[in-house]
N, C-alpha and C. Protein backbone atom coordinates (compact mmCIF):
# COMPACT_ATOMS: atom_id res chain seq x y z
N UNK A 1 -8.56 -16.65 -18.24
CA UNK A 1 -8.71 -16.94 -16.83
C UNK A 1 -7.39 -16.72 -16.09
N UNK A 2 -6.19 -17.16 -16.67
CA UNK A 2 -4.75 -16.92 -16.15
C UNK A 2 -4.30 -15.57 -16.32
N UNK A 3 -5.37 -14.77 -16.97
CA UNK A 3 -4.48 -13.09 -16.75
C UNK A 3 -5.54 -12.66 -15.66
N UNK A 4 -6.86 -13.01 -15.06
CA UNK A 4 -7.48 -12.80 -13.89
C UNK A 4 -6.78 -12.73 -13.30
N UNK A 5 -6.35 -13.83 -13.10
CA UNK A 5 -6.08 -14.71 -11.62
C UNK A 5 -4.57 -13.77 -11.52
N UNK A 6 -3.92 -13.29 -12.44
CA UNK A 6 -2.64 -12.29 -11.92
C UNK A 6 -2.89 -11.10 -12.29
N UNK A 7 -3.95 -10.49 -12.41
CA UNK A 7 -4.54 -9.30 -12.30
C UNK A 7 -5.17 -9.18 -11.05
N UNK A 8 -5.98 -10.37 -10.52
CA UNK A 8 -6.70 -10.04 -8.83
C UNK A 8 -5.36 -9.84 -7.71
N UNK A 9 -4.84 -11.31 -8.12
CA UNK A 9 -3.14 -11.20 -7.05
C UNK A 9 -2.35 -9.64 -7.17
N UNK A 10 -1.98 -9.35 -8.35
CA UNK A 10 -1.42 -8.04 -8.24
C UNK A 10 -2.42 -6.89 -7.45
N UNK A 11 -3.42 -6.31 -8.23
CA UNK A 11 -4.14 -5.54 -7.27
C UNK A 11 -4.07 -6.27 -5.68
N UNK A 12 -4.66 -7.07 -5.16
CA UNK A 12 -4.22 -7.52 -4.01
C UNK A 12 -2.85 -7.00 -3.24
N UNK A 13 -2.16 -7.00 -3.87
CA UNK A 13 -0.62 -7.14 -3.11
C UNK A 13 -0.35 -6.06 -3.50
N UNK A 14 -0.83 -5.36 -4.43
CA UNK A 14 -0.55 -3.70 -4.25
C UNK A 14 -1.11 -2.51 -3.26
N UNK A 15 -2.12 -3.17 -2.95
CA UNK A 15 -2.97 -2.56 -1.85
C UNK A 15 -2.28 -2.55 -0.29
N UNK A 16 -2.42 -3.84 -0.31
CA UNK A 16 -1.75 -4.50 0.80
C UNK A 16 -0.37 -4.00 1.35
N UNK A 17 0.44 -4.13 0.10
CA UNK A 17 1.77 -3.55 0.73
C UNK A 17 1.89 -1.71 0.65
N UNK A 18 0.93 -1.15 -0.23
CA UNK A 18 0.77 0.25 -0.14
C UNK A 18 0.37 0.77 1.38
N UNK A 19 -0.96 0.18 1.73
CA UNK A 19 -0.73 0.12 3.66
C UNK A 19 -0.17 -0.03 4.45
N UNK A 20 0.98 -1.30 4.17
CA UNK A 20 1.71 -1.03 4.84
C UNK A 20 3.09 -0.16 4.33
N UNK A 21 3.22 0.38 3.26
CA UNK A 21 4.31 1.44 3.30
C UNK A 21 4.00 2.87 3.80
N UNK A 22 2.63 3.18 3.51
CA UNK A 22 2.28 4.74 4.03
C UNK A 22 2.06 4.55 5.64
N UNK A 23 1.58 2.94 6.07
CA UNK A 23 1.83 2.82 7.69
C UNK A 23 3.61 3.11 8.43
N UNK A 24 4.04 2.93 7.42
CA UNK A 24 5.32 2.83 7.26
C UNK A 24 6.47 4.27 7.72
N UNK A 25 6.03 4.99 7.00
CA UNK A 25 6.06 6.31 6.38
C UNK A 25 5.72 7.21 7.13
N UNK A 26 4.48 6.97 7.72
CA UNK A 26 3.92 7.71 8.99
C UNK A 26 4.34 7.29 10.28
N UNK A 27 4.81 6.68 10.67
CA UNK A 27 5.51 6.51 12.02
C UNK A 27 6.58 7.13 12.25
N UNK A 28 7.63 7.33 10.67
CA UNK A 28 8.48 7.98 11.02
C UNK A 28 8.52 9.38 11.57
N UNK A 29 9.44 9.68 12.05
CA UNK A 29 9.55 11.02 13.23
C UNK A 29 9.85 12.16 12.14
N UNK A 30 10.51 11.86 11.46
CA UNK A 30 10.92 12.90 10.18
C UNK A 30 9.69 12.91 9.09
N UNK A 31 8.95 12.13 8.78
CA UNK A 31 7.62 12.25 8.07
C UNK A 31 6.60 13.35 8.01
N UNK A 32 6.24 13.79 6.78
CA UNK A 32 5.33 15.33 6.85
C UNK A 32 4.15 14.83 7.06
N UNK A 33 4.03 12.69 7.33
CA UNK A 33 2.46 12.59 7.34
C UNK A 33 2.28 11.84 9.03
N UNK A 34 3.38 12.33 9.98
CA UNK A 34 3.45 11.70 10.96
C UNK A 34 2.09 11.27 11.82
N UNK A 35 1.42 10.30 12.20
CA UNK A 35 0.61 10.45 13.09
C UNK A 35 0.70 9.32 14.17
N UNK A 36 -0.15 9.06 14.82
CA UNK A 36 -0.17 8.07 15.85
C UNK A 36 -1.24 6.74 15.60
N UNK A 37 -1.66 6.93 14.46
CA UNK A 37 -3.06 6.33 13.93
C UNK A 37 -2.58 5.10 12.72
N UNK A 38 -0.98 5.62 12.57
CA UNK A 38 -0.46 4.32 11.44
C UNK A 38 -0.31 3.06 12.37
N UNK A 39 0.11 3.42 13.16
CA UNK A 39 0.04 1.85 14.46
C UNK A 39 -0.69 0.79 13.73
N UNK A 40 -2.24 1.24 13.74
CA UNK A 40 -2.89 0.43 13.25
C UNK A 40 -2.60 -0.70 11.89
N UNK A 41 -2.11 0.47 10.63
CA UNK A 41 -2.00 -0.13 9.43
C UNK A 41 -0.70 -1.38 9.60
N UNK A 42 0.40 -0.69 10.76
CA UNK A 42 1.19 -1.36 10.77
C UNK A 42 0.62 -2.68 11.08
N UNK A 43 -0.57 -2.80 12.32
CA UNK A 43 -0.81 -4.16 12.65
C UNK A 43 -1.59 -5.17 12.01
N UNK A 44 -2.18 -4.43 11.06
CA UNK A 44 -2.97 -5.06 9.90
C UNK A 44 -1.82 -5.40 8.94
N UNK A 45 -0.83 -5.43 8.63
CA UNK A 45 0.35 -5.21 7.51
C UNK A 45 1.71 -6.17 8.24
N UNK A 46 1.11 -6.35 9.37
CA UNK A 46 2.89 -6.77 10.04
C UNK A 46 3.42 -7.59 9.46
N UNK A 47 2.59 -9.03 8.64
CA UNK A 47 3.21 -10.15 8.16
C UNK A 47 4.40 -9.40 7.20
N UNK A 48 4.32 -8.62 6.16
CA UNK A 48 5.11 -8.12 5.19
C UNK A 48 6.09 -6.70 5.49
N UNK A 49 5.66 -5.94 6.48
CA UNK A 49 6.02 -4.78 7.12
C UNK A 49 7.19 -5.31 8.10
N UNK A 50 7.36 -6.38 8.97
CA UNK A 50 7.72 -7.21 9.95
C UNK A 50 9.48 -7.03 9.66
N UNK A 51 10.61 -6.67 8.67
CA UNK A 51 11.61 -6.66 8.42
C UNK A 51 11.56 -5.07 8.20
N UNK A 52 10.85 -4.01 7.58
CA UNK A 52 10.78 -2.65 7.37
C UNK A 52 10.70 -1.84 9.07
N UNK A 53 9.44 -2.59 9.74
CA UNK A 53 9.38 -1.89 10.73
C UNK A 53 10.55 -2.28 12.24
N UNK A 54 10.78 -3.55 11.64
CA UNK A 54 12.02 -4.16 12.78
C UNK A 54 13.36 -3.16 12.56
N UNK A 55 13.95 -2.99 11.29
CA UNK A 55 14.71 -2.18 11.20
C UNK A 55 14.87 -0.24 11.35
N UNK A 56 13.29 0.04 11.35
CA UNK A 56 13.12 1.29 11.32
C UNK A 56 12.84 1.77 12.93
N UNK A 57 12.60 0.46 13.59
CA UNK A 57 12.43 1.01 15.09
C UNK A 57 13.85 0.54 15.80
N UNK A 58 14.89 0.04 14.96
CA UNK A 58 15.72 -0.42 15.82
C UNK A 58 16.87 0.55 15.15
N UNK A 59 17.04 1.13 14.15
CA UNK A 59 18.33 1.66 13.71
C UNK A 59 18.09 3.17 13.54
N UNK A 60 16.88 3.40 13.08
CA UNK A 60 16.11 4.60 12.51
C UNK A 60 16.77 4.77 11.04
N UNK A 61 16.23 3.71 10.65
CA UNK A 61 16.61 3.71 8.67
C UNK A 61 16.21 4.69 7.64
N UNK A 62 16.50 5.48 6.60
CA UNK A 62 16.30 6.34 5.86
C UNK A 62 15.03 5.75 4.85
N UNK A 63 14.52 6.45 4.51
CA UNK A 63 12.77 6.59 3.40
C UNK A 63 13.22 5.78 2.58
N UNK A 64 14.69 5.72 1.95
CA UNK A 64 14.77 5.04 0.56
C UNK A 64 15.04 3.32 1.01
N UNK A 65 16.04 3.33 2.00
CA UNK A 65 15.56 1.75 2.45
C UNK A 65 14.31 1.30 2.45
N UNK A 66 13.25 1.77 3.32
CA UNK A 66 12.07 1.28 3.66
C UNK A 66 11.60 0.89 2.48
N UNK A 67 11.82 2.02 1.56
CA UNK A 67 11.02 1.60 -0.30
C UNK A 67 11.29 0.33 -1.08
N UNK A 68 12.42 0.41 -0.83
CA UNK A 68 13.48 -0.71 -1.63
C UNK A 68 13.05 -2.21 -0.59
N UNK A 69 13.06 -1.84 0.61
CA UNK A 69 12.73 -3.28 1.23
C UNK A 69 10.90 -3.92 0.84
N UNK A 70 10.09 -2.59 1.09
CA UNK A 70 8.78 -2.87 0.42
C UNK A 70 8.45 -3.00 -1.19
N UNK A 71 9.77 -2.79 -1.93
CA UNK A 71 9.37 -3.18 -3.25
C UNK A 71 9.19 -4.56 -3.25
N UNK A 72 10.98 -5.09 -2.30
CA UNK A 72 10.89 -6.44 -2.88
C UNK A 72 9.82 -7.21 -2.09
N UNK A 73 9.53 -6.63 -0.81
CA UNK A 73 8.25 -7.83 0.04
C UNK A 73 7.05 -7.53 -1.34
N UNK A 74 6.74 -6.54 -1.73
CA UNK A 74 5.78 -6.60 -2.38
C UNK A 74 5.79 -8.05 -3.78
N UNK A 75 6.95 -7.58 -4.42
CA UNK A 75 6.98 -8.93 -5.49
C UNK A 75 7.21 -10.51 -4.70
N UNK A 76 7.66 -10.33 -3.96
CA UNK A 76 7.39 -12.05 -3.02
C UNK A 76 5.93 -11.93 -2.82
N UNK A 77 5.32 -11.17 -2.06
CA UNK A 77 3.78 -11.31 -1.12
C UNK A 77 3.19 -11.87 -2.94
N UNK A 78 3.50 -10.83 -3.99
CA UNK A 78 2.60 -10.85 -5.25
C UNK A 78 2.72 -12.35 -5.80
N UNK A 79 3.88 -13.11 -5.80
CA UNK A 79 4.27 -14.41 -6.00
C UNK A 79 3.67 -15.37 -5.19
N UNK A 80 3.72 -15.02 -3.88
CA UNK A 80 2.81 -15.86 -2.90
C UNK A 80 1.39 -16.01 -3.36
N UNK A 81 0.71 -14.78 -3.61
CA UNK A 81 -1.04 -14.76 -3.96
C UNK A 81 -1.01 -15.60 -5.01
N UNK A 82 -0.44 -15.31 -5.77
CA UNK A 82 -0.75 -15.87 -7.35
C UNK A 82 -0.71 -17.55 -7.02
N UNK A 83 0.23 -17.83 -6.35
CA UNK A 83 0.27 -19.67 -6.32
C UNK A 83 -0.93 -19.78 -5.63
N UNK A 84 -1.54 -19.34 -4.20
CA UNK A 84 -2.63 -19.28 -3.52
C UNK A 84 -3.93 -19.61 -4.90
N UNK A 85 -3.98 -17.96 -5.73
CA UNK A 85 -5.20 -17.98 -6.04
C UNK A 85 -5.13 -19.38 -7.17
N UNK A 86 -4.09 -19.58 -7.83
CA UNK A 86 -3.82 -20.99 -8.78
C UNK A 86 -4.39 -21.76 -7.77
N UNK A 87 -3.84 -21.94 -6.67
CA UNK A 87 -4.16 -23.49 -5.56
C UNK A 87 -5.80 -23.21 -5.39
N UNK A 88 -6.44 -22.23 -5.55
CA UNK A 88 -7.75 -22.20 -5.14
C UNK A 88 -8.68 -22.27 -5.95
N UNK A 89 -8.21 -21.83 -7.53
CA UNK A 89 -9.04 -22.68 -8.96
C UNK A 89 -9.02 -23.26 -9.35
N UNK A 90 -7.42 -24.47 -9.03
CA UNK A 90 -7.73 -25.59 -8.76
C UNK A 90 -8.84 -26.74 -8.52
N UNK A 91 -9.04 -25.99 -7.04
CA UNK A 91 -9.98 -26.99 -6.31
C UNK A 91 -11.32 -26.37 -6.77
């Protein structure tokens, strides 16, 4: 039951922060996947995106920052679910 419960959290938080890195990715001006349509992912994503996209609209930060900042939101967000889904088989 305890390798579920960090098998659902991981998939979860891999998804999650994968949207928001290719939302990520595509806003940039230098991007081969530029469009006007990542807006969206960004606003579905902002809780974890919220330090990637603050810095990328305010400095214009390079691809490998953005990665490195969404690795680590990703292993926090993944740490966050997991206590969640524990707190919720709990009850």
């Amino acid at each position: 039951m305890k390798k579920l419960k960090y098998s659902k959290s991981l998939l979860f938080s891999l998804i999650y922060s994968l949207i928001g890195l290719i939302s990520l990715l595509g806003i940039m001006k230098d991007s081969p996947i530029n469009s006007d349509y990542f807006f969206l992912g960004i606003l579905i994503c902002l809780p974890i995106d919220f330090i990637s996209s603050a810095l990328l609209f305010t400095n214009g930060i390079s691809v490998w920052l953005v990665l490195f900042i969404q690795i680590i939101t990703f292993f926090v967000l993944w740490k966050i679910v997991t206590k969640i889904f524990s707190h919720i088989e709990k009850n």
